[in-house]
Protein backbone atom coordinates (compact mmCIF):
# COMPACT_ATOMS: atom_id res chain seq x y z
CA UNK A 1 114.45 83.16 111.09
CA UNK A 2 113.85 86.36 109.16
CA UNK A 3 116.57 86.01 107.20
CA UNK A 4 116.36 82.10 106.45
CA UNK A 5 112.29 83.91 104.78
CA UNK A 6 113.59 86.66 103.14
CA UNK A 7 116.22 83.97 101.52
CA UNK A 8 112.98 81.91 100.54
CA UNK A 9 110.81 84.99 99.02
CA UNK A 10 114.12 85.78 97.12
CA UNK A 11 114.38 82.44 95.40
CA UNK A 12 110.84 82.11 94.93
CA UNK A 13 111.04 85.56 92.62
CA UNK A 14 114.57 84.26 91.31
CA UNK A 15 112.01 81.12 90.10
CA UNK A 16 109.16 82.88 88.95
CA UNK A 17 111.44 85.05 86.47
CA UNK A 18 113.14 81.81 85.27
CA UNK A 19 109.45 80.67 84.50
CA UNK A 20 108.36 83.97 82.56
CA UNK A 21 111.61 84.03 81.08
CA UNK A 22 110.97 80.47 79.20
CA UNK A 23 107.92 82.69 76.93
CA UNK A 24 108.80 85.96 77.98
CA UNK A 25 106.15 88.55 79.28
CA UNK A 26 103.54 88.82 76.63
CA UNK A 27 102.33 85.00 77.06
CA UNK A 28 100.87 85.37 80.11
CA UNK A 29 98.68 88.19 79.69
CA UNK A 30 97.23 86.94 76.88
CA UNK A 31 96.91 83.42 78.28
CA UNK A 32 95.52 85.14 81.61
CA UNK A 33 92.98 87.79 79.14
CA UNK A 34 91.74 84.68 76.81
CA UNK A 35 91.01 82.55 80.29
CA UNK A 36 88.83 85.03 81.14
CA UNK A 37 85.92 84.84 79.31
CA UNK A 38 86.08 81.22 80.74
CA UNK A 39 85.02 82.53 84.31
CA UNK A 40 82.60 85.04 82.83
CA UNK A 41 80.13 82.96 80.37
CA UNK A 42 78.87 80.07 83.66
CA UNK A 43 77.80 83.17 85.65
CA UNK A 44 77.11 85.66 82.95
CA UNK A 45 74.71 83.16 81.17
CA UNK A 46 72.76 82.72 84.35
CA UNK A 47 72.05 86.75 84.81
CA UNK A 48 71.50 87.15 81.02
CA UNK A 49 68.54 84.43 80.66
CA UNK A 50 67.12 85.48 84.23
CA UNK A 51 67.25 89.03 83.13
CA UNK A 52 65.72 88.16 79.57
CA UNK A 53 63.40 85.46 80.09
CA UNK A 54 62.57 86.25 84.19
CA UNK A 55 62.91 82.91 84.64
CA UNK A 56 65.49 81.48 86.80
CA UNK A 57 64.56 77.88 85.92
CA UNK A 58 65.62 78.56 82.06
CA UNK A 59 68.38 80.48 83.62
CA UNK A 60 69.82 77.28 85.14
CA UNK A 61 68.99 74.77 82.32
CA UNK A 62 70.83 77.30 80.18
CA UNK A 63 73.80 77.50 82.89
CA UNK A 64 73.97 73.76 83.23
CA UNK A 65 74.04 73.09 79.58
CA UNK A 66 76.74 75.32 79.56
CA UNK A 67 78.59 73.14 82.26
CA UNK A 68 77.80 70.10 80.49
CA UNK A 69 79.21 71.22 76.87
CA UNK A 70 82.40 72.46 78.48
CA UNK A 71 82.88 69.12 81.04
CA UNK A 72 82.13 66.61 78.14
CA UNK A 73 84.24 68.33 75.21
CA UNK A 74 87.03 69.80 77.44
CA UNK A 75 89.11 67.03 77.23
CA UNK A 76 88.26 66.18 73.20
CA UNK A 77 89.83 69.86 72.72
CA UNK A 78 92.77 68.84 74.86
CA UNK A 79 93.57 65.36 73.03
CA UNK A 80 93.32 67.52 69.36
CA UNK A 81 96.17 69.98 70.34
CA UNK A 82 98.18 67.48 71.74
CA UNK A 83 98.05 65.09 68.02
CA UNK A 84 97.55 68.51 66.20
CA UNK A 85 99.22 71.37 68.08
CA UNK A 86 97.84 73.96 69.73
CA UNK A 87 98.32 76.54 67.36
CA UNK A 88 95.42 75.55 64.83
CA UNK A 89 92.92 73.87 67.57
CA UNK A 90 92.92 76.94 69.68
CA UNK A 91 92.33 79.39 67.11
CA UNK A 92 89.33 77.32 65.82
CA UNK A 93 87.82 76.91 69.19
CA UNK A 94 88.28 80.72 70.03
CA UNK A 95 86.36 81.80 66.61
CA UNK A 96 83.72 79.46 67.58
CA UNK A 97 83.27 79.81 71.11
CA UNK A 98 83.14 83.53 70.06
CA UNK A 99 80.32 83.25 67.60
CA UNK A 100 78.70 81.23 70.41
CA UNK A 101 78.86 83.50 73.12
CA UNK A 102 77.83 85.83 70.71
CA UNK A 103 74.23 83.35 69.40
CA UNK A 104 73.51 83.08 73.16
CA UNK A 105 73.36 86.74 73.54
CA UNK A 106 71.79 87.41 70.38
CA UNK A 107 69.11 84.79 71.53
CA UNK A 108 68.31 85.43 74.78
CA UNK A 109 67.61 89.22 73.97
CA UNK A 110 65.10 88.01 70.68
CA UNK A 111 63.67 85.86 73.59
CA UNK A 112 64.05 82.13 72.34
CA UNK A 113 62.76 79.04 74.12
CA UNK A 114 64.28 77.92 76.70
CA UNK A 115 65.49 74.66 74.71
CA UNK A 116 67.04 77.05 72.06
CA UNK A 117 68.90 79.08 75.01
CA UNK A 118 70.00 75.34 76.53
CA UNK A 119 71.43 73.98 72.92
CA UNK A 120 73.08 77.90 72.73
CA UNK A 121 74.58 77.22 76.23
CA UNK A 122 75.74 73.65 75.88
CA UNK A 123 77.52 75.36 72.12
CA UNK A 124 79.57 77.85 74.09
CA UNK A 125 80.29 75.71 76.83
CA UNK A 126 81.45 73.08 74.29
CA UNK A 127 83.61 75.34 72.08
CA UNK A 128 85.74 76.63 75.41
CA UNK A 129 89.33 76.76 73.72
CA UNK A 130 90.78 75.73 76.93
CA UNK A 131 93.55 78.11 77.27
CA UNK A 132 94.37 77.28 81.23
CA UNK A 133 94.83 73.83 80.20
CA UNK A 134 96.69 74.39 77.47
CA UNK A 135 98.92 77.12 78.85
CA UNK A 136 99.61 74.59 81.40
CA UNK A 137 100.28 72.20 78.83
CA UNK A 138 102.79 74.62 77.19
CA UNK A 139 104.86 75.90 79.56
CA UNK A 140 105.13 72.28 81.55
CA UNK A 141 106.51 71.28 78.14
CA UNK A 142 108.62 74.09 78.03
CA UNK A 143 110.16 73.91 81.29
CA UNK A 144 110.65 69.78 80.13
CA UNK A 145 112.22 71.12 76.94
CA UNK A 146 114.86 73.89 78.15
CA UNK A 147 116.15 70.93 81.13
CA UNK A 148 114.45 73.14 84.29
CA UNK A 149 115.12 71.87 87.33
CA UNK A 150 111.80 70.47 89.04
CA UNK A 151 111.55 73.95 91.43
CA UNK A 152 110.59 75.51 88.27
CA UNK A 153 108.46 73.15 86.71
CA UNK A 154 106.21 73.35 90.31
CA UNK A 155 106.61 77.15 89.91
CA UNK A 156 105.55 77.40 86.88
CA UNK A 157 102.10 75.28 87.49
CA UNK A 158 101.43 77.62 90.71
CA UNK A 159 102.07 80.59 88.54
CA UNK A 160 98.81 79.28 85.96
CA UNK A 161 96.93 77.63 88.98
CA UNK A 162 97.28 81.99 90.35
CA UNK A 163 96.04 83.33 86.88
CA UNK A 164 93.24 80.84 87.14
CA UNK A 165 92.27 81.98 90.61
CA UNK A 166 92.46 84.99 89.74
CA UNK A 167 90.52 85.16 86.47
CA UNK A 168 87.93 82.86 88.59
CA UNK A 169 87.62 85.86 90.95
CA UNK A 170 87.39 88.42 88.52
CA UNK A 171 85.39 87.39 86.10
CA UNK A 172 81.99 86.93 87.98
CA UNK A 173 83.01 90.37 89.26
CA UNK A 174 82.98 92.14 86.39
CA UNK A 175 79.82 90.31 85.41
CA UNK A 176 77.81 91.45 88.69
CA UNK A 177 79.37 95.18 88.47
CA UNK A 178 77.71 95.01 84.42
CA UNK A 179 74.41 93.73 85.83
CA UNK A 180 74.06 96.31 88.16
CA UNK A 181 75.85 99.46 86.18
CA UNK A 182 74.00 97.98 82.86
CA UNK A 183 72.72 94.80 81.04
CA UNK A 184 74.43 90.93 81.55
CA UNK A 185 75.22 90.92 78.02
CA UNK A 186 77.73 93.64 77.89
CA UNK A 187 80.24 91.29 79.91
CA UNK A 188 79.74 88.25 77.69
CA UNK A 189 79.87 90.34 74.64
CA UNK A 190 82.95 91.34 76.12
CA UNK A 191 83.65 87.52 76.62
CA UNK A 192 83.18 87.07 73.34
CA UNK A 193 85.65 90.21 72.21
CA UNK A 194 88.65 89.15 74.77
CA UNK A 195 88.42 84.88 73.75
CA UNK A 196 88.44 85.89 70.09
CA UNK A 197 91.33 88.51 69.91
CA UNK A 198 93.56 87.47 73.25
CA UNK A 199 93.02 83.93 72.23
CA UNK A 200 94.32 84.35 68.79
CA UNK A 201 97.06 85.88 70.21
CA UNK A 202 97.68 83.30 72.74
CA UNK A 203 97.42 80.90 69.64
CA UNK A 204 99.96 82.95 67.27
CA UNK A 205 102.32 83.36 70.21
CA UNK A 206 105.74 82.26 69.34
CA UNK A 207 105.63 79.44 71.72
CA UNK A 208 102.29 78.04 69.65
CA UNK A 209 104.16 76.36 66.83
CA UNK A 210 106.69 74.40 69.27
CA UNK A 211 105.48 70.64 68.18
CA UNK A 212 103.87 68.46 71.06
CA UNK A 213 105.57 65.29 71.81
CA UNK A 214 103.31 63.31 70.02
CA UNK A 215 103.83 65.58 66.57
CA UNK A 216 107.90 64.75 67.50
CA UNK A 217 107.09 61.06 68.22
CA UNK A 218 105.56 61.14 64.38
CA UNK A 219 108.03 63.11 63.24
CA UNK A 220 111.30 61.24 64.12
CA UNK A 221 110.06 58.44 62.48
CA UNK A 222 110.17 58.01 58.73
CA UNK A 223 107.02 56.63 56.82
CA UNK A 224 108.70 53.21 56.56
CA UNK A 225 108.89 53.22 60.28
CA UNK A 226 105.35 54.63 61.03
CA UNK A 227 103.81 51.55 59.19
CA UNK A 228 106.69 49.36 61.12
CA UNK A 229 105.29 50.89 64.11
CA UNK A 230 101.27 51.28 63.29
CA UNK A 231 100.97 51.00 67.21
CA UNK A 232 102.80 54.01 68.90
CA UNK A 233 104.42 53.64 72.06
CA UNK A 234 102.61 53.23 75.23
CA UNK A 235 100.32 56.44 76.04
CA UNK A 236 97.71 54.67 77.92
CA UNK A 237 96.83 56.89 80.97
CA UNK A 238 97.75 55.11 84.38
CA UNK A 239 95.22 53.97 87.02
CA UNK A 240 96.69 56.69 89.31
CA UNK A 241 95.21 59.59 87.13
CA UNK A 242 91.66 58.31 88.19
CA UNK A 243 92.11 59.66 91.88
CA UNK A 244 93.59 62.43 91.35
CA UNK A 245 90.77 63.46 88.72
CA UNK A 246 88.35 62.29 91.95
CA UNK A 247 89.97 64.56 94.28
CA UNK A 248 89.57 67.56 91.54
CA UNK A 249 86.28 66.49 91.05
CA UNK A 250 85.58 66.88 94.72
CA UNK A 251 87.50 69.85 95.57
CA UNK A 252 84.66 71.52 92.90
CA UNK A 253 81.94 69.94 94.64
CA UNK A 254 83.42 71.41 97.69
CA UNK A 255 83.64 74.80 96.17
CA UNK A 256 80.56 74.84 95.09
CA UNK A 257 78.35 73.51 98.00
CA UNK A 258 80.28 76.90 99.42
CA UNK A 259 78.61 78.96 96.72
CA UNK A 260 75.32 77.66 97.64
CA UNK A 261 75.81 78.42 101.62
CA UNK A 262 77.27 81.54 101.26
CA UNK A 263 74.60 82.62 98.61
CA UNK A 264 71.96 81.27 101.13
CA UNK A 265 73.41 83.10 103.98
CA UNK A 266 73.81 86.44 103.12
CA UNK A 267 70.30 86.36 101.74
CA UNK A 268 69.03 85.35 105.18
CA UNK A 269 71.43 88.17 106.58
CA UNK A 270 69.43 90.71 104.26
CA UNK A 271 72.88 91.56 102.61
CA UNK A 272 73.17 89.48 99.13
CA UNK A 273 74.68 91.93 97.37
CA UNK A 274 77.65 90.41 100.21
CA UNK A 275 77.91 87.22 98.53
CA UNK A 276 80.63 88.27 95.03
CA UNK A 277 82.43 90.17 97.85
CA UNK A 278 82.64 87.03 99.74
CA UNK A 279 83.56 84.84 97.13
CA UNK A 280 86.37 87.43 96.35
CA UNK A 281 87.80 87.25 99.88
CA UNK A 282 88.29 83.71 99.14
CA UNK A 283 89.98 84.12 95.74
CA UNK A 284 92.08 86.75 96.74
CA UNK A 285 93.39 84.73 99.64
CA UNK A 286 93.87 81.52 97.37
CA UNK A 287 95.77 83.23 94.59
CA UNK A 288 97.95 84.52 97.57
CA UNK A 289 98.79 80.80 99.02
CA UNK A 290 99.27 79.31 95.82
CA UNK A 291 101.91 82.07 94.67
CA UNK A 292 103.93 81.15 97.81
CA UNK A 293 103.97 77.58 96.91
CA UNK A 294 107.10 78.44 95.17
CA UNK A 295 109.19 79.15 98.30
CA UNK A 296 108.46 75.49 99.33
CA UNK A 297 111.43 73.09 99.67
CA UNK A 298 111.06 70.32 96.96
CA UNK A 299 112.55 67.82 99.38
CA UNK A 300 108.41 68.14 100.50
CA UNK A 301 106.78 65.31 97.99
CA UNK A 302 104.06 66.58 96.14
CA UNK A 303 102.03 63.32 97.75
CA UNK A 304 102.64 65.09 101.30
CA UNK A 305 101.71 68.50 99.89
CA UNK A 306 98.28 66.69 98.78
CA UNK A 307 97.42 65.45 101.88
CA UNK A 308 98.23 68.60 104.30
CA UNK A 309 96.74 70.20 101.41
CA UNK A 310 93.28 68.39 101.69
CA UNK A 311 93.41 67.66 105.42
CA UNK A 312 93.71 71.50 105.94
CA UNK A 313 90.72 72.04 103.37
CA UNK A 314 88.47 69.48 105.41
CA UNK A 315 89.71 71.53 109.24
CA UNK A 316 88.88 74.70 108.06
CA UNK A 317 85.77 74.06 106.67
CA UNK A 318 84.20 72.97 109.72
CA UNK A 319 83.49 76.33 111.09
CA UNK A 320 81.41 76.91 108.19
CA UNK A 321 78.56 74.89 109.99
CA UNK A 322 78.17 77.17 112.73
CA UNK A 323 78.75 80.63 110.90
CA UNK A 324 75.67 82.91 111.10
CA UNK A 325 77.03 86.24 110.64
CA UNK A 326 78.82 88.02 107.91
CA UNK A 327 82.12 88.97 109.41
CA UNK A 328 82.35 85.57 110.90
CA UNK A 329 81.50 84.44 107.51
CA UNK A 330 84.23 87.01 105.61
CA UNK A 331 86.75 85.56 108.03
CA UNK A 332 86.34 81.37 107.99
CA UNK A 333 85.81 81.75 104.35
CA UNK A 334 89.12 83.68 104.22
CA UNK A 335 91.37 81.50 105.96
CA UNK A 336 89.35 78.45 103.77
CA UNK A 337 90.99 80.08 100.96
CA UNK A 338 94.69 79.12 102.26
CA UNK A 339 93.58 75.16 100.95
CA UNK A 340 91.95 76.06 97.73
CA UNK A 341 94.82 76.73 95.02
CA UNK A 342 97.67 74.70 96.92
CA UNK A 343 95.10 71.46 96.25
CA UNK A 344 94.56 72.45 92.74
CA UNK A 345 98.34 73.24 91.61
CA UNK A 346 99.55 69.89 93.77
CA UNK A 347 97.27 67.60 91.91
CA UNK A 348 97.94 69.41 88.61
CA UNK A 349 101.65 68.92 89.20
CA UNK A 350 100.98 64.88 90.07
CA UNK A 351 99.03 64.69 86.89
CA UNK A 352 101.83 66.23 85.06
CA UNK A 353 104.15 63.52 86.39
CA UNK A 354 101.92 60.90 85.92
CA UNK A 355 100.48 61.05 82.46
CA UNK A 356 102.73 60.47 79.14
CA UNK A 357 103.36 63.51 77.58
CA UNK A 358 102.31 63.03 74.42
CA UNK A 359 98.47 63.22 75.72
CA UNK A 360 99.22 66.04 78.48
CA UNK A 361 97.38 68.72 77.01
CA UNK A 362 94.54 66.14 77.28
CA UNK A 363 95.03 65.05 81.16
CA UNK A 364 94.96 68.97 81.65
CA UNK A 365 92.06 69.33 80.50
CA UNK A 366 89.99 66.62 81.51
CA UNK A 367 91.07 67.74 85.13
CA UNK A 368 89.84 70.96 84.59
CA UNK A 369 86.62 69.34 83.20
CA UNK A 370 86.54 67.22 86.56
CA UNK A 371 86.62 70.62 88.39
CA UNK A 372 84.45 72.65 86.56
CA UNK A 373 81.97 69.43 86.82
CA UNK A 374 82.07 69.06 89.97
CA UNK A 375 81.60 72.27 90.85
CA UNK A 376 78.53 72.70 88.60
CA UNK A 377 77.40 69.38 90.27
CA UNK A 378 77.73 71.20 93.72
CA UNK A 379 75.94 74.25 93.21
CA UNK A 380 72.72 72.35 91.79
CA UNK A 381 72.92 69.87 94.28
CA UNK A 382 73.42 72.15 97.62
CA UNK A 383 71.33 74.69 96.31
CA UNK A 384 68.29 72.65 97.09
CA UNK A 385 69.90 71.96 100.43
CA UNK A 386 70.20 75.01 101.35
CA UNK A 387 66.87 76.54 100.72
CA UNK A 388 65.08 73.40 102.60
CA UNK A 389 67.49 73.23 105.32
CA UNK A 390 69.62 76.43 105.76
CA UNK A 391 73.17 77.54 105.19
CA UNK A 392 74.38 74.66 107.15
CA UNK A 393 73.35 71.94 105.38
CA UNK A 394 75.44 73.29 102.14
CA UNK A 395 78.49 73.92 104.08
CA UNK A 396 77.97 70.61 105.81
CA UNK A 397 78.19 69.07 102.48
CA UNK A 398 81.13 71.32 101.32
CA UNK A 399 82.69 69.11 104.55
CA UNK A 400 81.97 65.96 103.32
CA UNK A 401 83.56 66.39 99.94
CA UNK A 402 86.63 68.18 101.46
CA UNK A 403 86.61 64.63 103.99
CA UNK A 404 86.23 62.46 100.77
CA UNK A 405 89.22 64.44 99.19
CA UNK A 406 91.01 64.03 101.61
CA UNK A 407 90.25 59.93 102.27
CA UNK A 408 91.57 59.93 98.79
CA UNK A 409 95.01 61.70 99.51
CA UNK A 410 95.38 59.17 102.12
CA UNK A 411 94.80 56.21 100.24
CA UNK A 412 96.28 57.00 96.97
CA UNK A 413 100.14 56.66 96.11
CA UNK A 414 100.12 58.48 92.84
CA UNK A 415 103.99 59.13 93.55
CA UNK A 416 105.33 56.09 93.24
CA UNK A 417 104.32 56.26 89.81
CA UNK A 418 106.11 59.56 89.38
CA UNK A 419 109.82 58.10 89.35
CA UNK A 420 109.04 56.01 86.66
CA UNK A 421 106.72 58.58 84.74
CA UNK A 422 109.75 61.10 84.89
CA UNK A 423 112.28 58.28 83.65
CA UNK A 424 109.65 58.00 80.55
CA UNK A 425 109.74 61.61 80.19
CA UNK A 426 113.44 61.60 79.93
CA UNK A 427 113.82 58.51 77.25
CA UNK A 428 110.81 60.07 75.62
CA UNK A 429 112.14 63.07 74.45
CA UNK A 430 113.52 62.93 70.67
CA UNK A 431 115.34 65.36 68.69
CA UNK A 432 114.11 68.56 67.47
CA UNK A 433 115.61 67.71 64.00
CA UNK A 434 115.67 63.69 63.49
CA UNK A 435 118.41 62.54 61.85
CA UNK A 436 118.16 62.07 57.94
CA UNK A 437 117.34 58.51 56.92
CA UNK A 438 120.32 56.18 55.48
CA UNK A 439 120.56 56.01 52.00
C-alpha cells in the first residue's frame, strides 16, 4: 500500500515537471505575481474607502462595482486574446488596470464621492487582464500543441487552479497585515506595481506570441478562401457549458456565504482579527487537495470527479450550522477546504473539453467571471443574513448552494460531449506553417 502511494506521488512530480517543462520556470511566477493583484484590489478597495471615507456603505458600493466591472468584462477580455492573441490584449489591460488601481487610490485619499469611488471601482474591476484565465488558456493550448497525454493536460489545470488558491489566500493577507502595519493603499499601490511589471512580463513571455487557434484558423486560409468561407467553422459554445458555468457560479456563492458566517462568528466570539486566519486555513488546505489531483488515475471521468467533488462540498458543510467556537470553526472549515479547488480544477478541465478552442481563452474567463460573481453575490447576500439571524443562517445558505451544485453534477452529462469535443480538437488543429497557395 505504501509503495503502490509513493509510486503515485512519484508520477504526480514526474507530471508536474512535464507541465513546467512545456514554458519552463519563469512563466509561472510571473503568471502567479500578475494574478495577484487580482485577489488584492476586491478586499483592498473595501479597507481603503472604509478607511478614507469611514463609511462602510461607500466601501461596499465601491467593492461591488468593482465585482461588477470585472464579472461583466471578464469574458470580453477573454474573447479579444483568443481573435487577437494574448500578447497585445494583456499588456493593454495590465497598463490600464494599473492606472486604475492607481485613480482609485489617488481618489479615495482626495476624498471623492462615493459615485466617483464606484465608477473608479467598476474601471479597475473592468480592466482585470485576466492572467489566471489566460494562463489557463495558454498552457491547455500548449499541452494540446506538444501531443500531452490527457494526465498532463489535468495536471497542468490543477497546477493554475493551486496558484489561484494560493494567490486567493495571500492576497487579502497581505492586504490586512498593510492595514494594520500601515495604510490600505500601500497593498493596492503595490497591486498596481506587480499587474503592471509581472503582467508585462507574463505578456512578453516567449509563450505570448504562440498564435491562438482562431489566429491559425485565419491564417491557413488564403484571402480567396476567407471570403469563400465569410462564416468560420462552428465555434458556437455547447448547451453543456451553461451548467458547468452554474455550478462555478454556485461554488462562489458557497464560498462566499462562508465569508459572511465566519466574519459574523468570530465577531460574536470577540476574536475578528480570527477571521483572515480562518480563511487561510481553508486556502492552505485547498491548494493542498488540488495539487494531489495529479496522482489521480484518469480511468476516474472528470464527470465522477464532479460529483464526489460537489457531494463532498455539500457533507462537509453541514457542520458549519452548528459551529460556535473557534477551534471547532478552524477545524470544519479546514477539512471544507478538501472540496474547494478539486470542484474548481474539475469543472475547468470539463470546460476545456467542451468548448471549441478557438474561443477558450473566452470560456476561461467567463467561468472565472461566474465565480468571482457569485461569490460577490454571496457575501452581499449572506451578510444581511447573518447580522439578522446569526452565523448559521450564512452557513446554512453556504449548504444550499453546495446542495444546488451538487443537484447539478447529478443531472448534467457534460462528458458525453467531451468525446466528440476532443475529436474536434484533433481535426481542428492546422499547421503551424500552411502550405503555400498553388500557382
Amino acid at each position: 500500500m505504501r509503495k503502490r502511494g509513493t509510486t503515485a506521488r512519484r508520477g504526480a512530480s514526474a507530471t508536474y515537471r512535464e507541465v513546467i517543462g512545456l514554458t519552463g520556470p519563469l512563466l509561472p511566477v510571473m503568471s502567479f505575481l500578475a494574478r495577484l493583484p487580482t485577489a488584492t484590489i476586491q478586499f483592498g478597495s473595501l479597507l481603503l474607502v472604509a478607511r478614507t471615507s469611514g463609511s462602510l456603505t461607500a466601501a461596499g458600493l465601491t467593492g461591488g462595482a468593482l465585482a461588477l466591472g470585472q464579472v461583466a468584462c471578464g469574458p470580453l477580455v477573454g474573447r479579444l486574446a483568443d481573435r487577437r492573441g494574448q500578447r497585445a490584449v494583456v499588456l493593454v489591460f495590465c497598463l490600464a488596470n494599473a492606472l486604475a488601481i492607481a485613480g482609485l487610490v489617488a481618489g479615495a485619499l482626495a476624498g471623492l464621492p462615493t459615485p466617483a469611488l464606484a465608477v473608479l471601482g467598476a474601471s479597475a474591476g473592468a480592466t482585470v487582464p485576466q492572467i489566471g484565465p489566460m494562463a489557463r488558456a495558454r498552457l491547455v493550448a500548449l499541452s494540446r500543441r506538444a501531443g500531452a497525454r490527457e494526465s498532463t493536460v489535468g495536471a497542468a489545470l490543477s497546477f493554475e487552479g493551486t496558484l489561484d488558491e494560493i494567490s486567493f489566500v495571500l492576497g487579502p493577507a497581505l492586504v490586512g497585515l498593510a492595514a494594520v502595519t500601515a495604510h490600505p493603499g500601500y497593498a493596492l499601490g503595490g497591486a498596481a506595481v506587480l499587474v503592471a511589471v509581472c503582467g508585462t512580463g507574463f505578456a512578453l513571455h516567449r509563450t505570448g506570441a504562440v498564435p491562438t487557434t482562431e489566429q491559425q484558423r485565419r491564417s491557413a486560409r488564403g484571402p480567396a478562401s476567407q471570403e469563400r468561407h465569410a462564416t468560420p467553422a462552428p465555434t458556437c459554445m455547447p448547451r453543456a457549458v451553461h451548467p458547468l458555468r452554474a455550478a462555478l457560479a454556485l461554488q462562489g456563492a458557497m464560498f462566499g456565504a462562508c465569508q459572511a458566517g465566519i466574519t459574523a462568528l468570530t465577531e460574536r466570539l470577540g476574536q475578528p482579527d480570527q477571521a483572515g486566519l480562518v480563511y487561510a486555513a481553508m486556502g492552505v488546505m485547498s491548494a493542498v487537495a488540488g495539487l494531489s489531483m495529479a496522482a489521480l488515475p484518469t480511468r476516474l471521468g472528470l464527470t465522477s470527479r464532479w460529483r464526489a467533488a460537489t457531494a463532498a462540498a455539500f457533507a462537509l458543510s453541514l457542520p458549519l450550522l452548528w459551529t460556535d467556537g473557534l477551534p471547532a470553526l478552524y477545524a470544519t472549515v479546514t477539512v471544507l477546504g478538501v472540496a474547494y479547488a478539486p470542484h474548481l480544477i474539475t469543472v475547468f478541465g470539463l470546460t476545456e473539453r467542451v468548448v471549441p478552442p478557438a474561443r477558450l481563452a473566452e470560456a476561461m474567463a467567463v467561468a472565472t467571471s461566474a465565480l468571482v460573481g457569485g461569490q460577490a453575490l454571496g457575501v452581499a447576500g449572506t451578510g444581511r443574513l447573518a447580522e439578522s439571524y446569526g452565523p448559521a443562517a450564512a452557513f446554512g445558505a453556504a449548504s444550499l448552494a453546495a446542495a444546488l451544485a451538487c443537484l447539478i453534477a447529478l443531472t448534467a452529462r457534460p462528458e458525453s460531449y467531451t468525446g466528440r469535443a476532443a475529436e474536434s480538437h484533433r481535426h481542428a488543429r492546422v499547421p503551424e506553417q500552411p502550405p503555400s497557395p498553388s500557382r
